[in-house]
Protein backbone atom coordinates (compact mmCIF):
# COMPACT_ATOMS: atom_id res chain seq x y z
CA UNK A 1 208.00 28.93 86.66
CA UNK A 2 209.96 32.33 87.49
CA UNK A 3 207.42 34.56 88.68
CA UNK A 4 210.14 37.66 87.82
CA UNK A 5 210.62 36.26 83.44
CA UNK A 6 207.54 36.21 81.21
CA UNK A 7 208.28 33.13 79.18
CA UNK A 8 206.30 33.54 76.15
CA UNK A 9 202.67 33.25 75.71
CA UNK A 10 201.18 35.48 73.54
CA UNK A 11 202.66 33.84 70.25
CA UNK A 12 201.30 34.00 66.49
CA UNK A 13 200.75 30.83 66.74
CA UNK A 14 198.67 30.21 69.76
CA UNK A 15 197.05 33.25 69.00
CA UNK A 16 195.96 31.34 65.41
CA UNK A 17 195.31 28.16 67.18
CA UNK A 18 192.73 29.85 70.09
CA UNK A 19 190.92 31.86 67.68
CA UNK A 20 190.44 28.90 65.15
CA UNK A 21 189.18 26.60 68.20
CA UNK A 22 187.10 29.29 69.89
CA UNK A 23 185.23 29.57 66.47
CA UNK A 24 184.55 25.82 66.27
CA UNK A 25 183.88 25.00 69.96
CA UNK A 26 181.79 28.10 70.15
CA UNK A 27 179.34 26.89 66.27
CA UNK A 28 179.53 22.81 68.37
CA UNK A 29 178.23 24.43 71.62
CA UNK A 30 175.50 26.75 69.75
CA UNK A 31 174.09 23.72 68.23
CA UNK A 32 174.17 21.36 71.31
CA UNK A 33 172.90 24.54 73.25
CA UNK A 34 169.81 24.48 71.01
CA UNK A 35 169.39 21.33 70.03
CA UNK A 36 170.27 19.58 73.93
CA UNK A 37 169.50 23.03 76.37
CA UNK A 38 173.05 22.72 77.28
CA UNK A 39 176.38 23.17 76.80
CA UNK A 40 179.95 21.48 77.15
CA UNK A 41 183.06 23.26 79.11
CA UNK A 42 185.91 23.59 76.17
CA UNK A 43 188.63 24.35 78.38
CA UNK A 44 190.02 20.99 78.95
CA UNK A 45 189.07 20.09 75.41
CA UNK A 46 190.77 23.18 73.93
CA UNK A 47 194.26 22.33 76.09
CA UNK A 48 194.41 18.64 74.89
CA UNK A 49 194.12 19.71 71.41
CA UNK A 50 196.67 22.42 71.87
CA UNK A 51 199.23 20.14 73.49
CA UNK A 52 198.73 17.98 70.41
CA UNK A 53 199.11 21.05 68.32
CA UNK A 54 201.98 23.23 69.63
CA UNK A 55 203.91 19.77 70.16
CA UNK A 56 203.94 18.76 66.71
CA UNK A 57 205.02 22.04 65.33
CA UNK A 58 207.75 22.23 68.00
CA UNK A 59 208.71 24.29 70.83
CA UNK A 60 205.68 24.25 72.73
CA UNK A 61 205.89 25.60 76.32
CA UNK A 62 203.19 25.06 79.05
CA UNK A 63 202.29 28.69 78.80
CA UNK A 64 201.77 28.62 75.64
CA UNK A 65 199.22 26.01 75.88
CA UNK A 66 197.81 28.17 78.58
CA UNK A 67 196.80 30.60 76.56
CA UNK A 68 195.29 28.49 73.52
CA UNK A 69 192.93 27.08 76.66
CA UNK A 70 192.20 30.66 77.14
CA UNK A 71 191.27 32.14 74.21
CA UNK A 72 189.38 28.73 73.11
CA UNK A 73 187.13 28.42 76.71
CA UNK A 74 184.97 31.73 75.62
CA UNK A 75 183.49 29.60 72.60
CA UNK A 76 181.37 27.77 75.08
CA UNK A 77 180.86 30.97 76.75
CA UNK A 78 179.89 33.26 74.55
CA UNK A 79 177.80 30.26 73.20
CA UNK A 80 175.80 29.72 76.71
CA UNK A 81 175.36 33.48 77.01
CA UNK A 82 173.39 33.68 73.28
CA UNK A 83 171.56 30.81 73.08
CA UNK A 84 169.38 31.15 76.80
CA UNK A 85 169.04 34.95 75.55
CA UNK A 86 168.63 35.98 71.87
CA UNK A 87 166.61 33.62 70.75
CA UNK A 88 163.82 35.14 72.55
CA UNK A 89 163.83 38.52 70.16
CA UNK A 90 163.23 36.02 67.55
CA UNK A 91 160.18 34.34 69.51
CA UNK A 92 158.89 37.92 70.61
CA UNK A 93 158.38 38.15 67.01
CA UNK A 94 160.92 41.31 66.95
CA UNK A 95 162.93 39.63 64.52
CA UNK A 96 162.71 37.21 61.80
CA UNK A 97 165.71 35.78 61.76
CA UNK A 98 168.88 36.38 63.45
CA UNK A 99 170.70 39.71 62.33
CA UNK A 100 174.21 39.21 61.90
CA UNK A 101 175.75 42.70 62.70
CA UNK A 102 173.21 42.60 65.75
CA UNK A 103 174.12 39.12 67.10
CA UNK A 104 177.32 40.33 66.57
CA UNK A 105 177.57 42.64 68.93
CA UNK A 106 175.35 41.79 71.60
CA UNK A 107 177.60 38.31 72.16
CA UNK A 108 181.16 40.81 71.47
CA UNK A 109 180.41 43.66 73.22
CA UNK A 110 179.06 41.71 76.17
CA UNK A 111 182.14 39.09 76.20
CA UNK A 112 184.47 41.78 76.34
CA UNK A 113 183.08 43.92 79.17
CA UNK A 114 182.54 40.48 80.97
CA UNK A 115 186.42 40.51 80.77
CA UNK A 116 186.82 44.05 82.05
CA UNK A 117 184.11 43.65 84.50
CA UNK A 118 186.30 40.34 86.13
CA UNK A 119 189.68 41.94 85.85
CA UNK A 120 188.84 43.40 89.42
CA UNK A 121 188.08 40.13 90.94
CA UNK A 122 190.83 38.29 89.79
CA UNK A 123 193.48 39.17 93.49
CA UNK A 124 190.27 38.70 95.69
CA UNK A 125 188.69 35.66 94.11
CA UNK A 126 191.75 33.86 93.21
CA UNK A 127 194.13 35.13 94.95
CA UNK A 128 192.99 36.50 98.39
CA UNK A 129 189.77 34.12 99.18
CA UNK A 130 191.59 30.91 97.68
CA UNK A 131 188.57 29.73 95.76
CA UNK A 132 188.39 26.57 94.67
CA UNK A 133 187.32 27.07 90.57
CA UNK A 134 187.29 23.10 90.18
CA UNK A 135 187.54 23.51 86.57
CA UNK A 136 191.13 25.91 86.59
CA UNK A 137 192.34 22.97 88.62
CA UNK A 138 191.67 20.39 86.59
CA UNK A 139 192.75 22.35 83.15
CA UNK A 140 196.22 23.12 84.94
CA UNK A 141 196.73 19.67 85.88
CA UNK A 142 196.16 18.33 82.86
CA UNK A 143 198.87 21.53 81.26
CA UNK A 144 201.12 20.12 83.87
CA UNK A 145 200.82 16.64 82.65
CA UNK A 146 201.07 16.88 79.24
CA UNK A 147 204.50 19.12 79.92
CA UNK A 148 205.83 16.60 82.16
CA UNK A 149 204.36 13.32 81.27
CA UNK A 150 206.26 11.55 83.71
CA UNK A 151 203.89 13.28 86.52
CA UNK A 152 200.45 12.63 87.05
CA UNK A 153 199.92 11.39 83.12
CA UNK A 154 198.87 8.20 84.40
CA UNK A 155 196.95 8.70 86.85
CA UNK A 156 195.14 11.31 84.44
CA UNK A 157 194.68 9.07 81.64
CA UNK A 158 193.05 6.51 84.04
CA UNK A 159 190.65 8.86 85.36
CA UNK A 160 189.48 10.00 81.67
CA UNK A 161 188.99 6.40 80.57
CA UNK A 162 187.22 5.38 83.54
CA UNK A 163 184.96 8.58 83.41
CA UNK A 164 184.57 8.01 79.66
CA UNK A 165 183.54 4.14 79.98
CA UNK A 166 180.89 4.99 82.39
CA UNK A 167 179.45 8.36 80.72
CA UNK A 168 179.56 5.57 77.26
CA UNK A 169 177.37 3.34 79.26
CA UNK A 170 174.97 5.52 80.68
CA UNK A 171 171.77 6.86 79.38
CA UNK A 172 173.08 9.08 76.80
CA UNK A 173 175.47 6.12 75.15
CA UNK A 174 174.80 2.93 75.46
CA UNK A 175 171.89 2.96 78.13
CA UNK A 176 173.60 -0.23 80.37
CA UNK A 177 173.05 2.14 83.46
CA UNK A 178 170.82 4.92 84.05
CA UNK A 179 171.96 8.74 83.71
CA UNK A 180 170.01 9.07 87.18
CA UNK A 181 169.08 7.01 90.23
CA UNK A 182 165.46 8.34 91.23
CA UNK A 183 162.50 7.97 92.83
CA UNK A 184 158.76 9.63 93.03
CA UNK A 185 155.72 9.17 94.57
CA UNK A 186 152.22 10.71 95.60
CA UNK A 187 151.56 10.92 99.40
CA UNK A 188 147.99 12.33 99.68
CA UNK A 189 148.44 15.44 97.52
CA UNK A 190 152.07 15.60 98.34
CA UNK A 191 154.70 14.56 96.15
CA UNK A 192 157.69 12.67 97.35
CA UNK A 193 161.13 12.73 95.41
CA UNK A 194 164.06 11.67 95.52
CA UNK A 195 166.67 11.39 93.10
CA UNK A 196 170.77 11.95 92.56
CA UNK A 197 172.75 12.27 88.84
CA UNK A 198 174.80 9.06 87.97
CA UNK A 199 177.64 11.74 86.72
CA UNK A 200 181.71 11.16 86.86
CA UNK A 201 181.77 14.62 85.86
CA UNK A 202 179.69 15.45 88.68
CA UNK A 203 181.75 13.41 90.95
CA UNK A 204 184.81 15.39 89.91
CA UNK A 205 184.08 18.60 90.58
CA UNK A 206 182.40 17.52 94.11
CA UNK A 207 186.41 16.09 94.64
CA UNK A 208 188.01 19.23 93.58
CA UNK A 209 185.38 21.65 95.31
CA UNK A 210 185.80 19.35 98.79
CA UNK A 211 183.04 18.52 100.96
CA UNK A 212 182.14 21.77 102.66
CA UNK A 213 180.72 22.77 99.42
CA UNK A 214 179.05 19.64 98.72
CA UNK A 215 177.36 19.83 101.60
CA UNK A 216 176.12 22.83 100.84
CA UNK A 217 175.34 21.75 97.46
CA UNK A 218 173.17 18.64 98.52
CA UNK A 219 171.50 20.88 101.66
CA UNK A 220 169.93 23.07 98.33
CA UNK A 221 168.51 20.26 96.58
CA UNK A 222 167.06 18.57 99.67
CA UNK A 223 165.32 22.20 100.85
CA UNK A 224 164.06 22.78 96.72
CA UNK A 225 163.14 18.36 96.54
CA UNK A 226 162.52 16.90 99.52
CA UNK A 227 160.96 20.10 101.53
CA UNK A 228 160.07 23.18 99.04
CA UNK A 229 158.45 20.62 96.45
CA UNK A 230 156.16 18.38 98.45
CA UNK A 231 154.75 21.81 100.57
CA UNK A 232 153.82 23.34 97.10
CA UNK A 233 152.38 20.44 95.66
CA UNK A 234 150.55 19.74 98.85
CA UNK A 235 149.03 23.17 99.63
CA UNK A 236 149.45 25.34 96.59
CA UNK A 237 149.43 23.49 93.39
CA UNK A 238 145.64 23.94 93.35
CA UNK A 239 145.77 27.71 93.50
CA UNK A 240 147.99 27.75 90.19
CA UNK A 241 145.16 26.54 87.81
CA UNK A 242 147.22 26.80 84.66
CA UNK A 243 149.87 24.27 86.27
CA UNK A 244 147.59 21.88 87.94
CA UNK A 245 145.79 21.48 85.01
CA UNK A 246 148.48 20.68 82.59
CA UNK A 247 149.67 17.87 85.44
CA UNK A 248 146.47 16.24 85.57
CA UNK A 249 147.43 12.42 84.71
CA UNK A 250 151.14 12.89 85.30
CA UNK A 251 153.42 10.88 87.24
CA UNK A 252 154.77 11.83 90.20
CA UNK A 253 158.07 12.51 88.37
CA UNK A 254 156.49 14.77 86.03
CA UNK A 255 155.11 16.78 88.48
CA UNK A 256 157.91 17.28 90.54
CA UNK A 257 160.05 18.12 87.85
CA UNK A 258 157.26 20.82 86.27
CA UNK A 259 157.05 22.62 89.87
CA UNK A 260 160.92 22.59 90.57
CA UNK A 261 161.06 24.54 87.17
CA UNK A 262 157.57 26.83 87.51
CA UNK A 263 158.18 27.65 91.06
CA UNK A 264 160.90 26.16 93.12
CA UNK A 265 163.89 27.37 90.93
CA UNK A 266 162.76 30.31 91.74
CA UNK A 267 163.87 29.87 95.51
CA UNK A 268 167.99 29.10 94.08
CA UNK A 269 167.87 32.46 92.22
CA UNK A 270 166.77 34.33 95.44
CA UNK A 271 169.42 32.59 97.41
CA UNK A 272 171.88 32.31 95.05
CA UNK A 273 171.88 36.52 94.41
CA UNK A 274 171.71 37.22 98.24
CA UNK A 275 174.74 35.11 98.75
CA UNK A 276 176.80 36.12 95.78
CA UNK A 277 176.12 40.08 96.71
CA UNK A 278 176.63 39.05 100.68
CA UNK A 279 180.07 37.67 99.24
CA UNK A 280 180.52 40.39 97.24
CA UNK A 281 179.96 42.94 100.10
CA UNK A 282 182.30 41.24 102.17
CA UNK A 283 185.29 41.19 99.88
CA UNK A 284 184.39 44.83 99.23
CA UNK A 285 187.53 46.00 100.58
CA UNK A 286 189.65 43.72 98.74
CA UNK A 287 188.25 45.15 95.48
CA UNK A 288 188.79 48.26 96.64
CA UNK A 289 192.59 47.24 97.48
CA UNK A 290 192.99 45.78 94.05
CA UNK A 291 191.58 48.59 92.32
CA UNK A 292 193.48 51.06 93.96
CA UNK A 293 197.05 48.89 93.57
CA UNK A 294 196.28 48.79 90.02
CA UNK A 295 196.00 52.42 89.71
CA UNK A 296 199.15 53.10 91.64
CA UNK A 297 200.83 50.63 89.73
CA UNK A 298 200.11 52.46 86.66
CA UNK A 299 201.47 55.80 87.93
CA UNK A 300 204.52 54.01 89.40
CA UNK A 301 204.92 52.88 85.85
CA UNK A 302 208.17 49.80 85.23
CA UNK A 303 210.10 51.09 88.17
CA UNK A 304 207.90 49.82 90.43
CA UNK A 305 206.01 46.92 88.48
CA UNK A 306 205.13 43.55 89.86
CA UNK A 307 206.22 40.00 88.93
CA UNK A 308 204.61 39.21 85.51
CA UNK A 309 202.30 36.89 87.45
CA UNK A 310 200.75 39.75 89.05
CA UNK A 311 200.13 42.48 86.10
CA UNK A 312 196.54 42.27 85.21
CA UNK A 313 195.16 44.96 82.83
CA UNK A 314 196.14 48.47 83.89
CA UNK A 315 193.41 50.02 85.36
CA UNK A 316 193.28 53.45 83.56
CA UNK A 317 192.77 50.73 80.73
CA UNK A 318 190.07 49.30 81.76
CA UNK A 319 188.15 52.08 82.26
CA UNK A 320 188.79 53.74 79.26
CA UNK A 321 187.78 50.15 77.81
CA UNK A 322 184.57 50.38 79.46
CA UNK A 323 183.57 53.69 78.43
CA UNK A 324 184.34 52.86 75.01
CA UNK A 325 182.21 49.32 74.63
CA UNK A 326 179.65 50.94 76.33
CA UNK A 327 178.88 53.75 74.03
CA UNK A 328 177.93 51.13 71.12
CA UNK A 329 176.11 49.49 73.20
CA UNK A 330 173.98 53.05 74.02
CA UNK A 331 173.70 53.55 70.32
CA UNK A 332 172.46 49.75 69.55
CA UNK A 333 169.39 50.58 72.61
CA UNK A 334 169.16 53.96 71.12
CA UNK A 335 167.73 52.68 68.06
CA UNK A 336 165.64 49.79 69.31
CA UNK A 337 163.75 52.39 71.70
CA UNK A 338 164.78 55.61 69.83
CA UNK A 339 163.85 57.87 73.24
CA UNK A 340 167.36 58.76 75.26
CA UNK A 341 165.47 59.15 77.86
CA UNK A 342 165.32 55.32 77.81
CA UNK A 343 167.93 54.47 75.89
CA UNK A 344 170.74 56.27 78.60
CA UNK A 345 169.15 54.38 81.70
CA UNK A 346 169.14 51.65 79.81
CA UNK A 347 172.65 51.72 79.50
CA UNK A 348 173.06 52.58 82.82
CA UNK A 349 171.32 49.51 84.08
CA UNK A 350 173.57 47.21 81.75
CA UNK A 351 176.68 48.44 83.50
CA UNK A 352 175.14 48.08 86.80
CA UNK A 353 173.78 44.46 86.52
CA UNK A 354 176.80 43.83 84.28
CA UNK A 355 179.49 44.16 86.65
CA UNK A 356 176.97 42.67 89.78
CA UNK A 357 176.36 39.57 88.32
CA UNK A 358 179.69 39.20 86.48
CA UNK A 359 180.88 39.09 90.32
CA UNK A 360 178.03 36.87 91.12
CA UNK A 361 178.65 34.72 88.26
CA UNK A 362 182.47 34.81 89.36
CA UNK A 363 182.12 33.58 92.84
CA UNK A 364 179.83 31.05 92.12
CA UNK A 365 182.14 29.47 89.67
CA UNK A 366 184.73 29.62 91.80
CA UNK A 367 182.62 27.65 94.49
CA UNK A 368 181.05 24.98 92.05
CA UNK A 369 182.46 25.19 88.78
CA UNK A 370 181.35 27.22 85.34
CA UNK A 371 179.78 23.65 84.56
CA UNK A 372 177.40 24.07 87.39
CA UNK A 373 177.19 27.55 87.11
CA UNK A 374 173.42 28.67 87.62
CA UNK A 375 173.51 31.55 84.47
CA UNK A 376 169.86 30.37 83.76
CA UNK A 377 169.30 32.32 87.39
CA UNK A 378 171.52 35.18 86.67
CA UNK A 379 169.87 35.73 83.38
CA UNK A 380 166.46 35.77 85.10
CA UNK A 381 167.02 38.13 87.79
CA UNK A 382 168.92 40.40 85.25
CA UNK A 383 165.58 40.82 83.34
CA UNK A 384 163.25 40.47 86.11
CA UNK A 385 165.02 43.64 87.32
CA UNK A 386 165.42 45.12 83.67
CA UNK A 387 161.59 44.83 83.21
CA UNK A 388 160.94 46.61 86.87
CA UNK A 389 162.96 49.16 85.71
CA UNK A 390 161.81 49.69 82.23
CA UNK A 391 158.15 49.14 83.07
CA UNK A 392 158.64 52.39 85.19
CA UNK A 393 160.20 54.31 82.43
CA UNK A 394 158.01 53.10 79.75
CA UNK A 395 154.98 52.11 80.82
CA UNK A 396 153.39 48.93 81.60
CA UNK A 397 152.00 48.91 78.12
CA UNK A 398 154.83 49.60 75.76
CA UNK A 399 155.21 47.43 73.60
CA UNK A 400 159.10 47.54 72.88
CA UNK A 401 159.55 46.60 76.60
CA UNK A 402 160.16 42.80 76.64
CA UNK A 403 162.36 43.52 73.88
CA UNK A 404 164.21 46.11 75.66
CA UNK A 405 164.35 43.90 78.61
CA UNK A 406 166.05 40.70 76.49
CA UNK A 407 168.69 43.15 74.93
CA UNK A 408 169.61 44.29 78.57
CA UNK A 409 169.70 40.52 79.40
CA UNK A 410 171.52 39.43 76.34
CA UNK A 411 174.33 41.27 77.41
CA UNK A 412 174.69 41.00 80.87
CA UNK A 413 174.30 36.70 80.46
CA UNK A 414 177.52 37.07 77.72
CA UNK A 415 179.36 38.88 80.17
CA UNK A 416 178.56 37.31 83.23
CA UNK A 417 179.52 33.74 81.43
CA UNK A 418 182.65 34.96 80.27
CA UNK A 419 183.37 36.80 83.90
CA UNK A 420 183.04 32.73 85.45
CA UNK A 421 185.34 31.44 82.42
CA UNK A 422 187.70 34.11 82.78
CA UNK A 423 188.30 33.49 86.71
CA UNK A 424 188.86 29.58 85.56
CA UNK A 425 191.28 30.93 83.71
CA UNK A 426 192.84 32.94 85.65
CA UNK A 427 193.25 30.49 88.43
CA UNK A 428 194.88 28.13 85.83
CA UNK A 429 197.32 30.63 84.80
CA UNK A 430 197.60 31.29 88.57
CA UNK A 431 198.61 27.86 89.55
CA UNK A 432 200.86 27.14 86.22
CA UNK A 433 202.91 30.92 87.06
CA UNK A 434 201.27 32.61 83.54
CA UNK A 435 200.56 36.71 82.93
CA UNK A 436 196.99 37.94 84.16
CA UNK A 437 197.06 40.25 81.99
CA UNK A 438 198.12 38.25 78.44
CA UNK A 439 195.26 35.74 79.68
CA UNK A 440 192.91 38.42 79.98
CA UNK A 441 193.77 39.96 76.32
CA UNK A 442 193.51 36.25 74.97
CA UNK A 443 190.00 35.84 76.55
CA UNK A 444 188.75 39.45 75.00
CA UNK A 445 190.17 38.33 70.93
CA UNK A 446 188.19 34.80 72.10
CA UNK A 447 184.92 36.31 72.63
CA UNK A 448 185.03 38.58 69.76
CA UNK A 449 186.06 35.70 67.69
CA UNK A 450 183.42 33.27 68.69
CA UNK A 451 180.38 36.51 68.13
CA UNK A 452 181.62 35.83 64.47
CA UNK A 453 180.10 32.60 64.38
CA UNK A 454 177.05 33.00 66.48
CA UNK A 455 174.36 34.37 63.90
CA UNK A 456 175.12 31.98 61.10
CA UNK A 457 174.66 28.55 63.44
CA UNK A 458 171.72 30.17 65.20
CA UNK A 459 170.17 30.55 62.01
């Protein structure tokens, strides 16, 4: 692809075609999401469906397809971001159901800053640190493929089928093999595990990623399994009452599992946040360089503009963007706490933790994939340090303060999921020669148009 002609990619139609699809993958992943606890990536999805698309109607360029991907991926997004977050207002007894206009623009307003907050990240994630973002990969090989099926096609197609044939005969098809290969057992008050997932999917991104992060991957789960687990059980377990005594009788499977997700998580959060700001501190003058190129490139205006596969969002743009999603944001706290005394840091600690775990949420996608993407963590330690913060401006008695603390962490979860999907994207577009910026655009209308569907499926 010429790196100095923008083919195009914004088109009416692929602009239709994203919207429609982030809609419906977003309403499929809201109802999985709450009926399953997880979600599906819909990049890969989203391009097939596209190719089919775009090549019946005629005319269809790779590009194109590109950005139907694009826009589409923030269904699944936008979905994971609502679903591990809002429902809580509703089990806090705050609300009765799910407000539309609310709902609304929690999931919009936090999509689209998670787009802003990542358009920073995009030259020193993908560009400058070469991270791997497994899932980028695969959606640009299979853009490549289906727009030269002569390469790769059939080695592609053998690879689905074989990963489709064995995820149809494990646990959650047909049941002929297991979904996991484990083991568990009591040594004195100890408990032994050990146990791996039976998961082509799994195995795929562990190819892509390459075996330095694998290996760091697999050291994690033997510290939490194999060291963290049996130490608690062994010498603590007793001390939490309200645990131990709703694992009396349970297997040694059970038990494991129950601790891991009480206690032991807890240790991959820590670890995962003092990486991802380590990384984040390192690459500190690379954001800086970015920053500043994209505010010189604005003032040297077309004479001196970059290859279209360079031109993310102008920067003067973003921040004006920022200021102005913000402000409804302010408004929306404004009226849940009605004290601007609250409402303002309130704010303030939404941009904050916004853009910090967007990054987070960024770099760890790039390392393992938006599939393995620990949100769950990032949405924990967002209102772990919301409730810190608001328990010292409220009180440790007021009782709007969980709820405060949820709407804080509703928003930073949509935008830190979106921030991971929109670096997937990005390294896509990177490796198939498409505009940062058009992607970026495409990713915002996708996240607005899969808040529209949000409310109505969650209720």
């Amino acid at each position: 692809m010429n790196a100095d002609q923008a083919p195009p990619q914004l088109t009416r139609r692929a602009v239709i075609l994203a919207i429609v699809l982030a809609m419906i993958l977003a309403a499929a992943n809201t109802y999985l999401g709450l009926f399953a606890g997880m979600t599906i990536a819909s990049a890969i999805p989203a391009a097939v469906v596209s190719m089919a698309v775009l090549r019946f109607l005629g005319g269809s360029t790779i590009l194109e397809n590109n950005i139907v991907q694009t826009g589409a991926s923030a269904g699944s997004s936008i979905a994971s971001g609502v679903i591990f977050t809002i429902p809580a207002l509703v089990i806090l007894g705050h609300w009765t159901d799910f407000e539309y206009l609310w709902v609304l623009a929690i999931a919009g307003l936090g999509g689209i800053l998670g787009v802003i907050f990542s358009v920073p990240l995009r030259r020193s994630l993908i560009v400058e640190q070469g991270l791997a973002f497994p899932e980028g990969k695969a959606a640009a090989e299979v853009l490549k493929a289906g727009d030269n099926p002569s390469q790769g096609v059939k080695l592609l197609g053998m690879a689905a089928v074989g990963g489709g044939l064995a995820k149809l005969s494990a646990g959650s098809g047909l049941r002929l093999i297991p979904d996991t290969a484990a083991a568990a057992g009591f040594w004195g008050k100890a408990v032994a595990y050990f146990g791996t997932n039976l998961s082509p999917a799994l195995l795929g991104v562990g190819y892509i990623v390459g075996l330095n992060i694998g290996v760091l991957v697999l050291i994690g789960g033997m510290i939490s399994w194999n060291i963290a687990i049996p130490i608690y059980s062994a010498f603590f377990l007793e001390q939490n009452t309200v645990l131990a005594q709703s694992l009396v009788g349970a297997d040694a499977d059970t038990v494991a599992g129950a601790i891991w997700s009480a206690q032991i998580r807890y240790l991959g959060v820590g670890a995962m946040l003092v990486g991802g700001i380590w990384a984040l501190i390192s690459i500190r003058s690379s954001l800086v360089s970015g920053i500043r190129s994209g505010l010189e490139a604005a003032r040297a205006g077309a004479q001196g503009a970059p290859a279209h596969t360079e031109q993310d969002l102008p920067m003067k743009s973003i921040l004006v963007g920022l200021v102005l999603f913000t402000i409804p944001l302010s408004i929306l706290y404004q009226t849940i706490v009605d004290n601007l005394w609250v409402s303002l840091p309130m704010t303030m600690i939404m941009v904050v933790a916004g853009f910090l775990f967007t990054s987070v949420s960024a770099y760890m996608a790039g390392l393992v994939g938006s599939s393995n993407n620990p949100v769950s963590g990032i949405t924990i330690a967002t209102i772990l340090f919301s409730s810190l913060m608001l328990m010292i401006l409220m009180g440790p008695t007021a009782a709007l303060g969980p709820v405060a603390a949820i709407m804080i962490g509703a928003v930073v979860c949509c935008a830190a999921c979106i921030g991971g999907d929109n670096l997937q994207d990005l390294k896509c577009g990177y490796i198939v020669g498409a505009t940062p910026w058009r992607q970026q655009v495409m990713l915002a209308i996708g996240a607005a148009s899969s808040a529209l569907v949000m409310a109505p499926v969650l209720n």
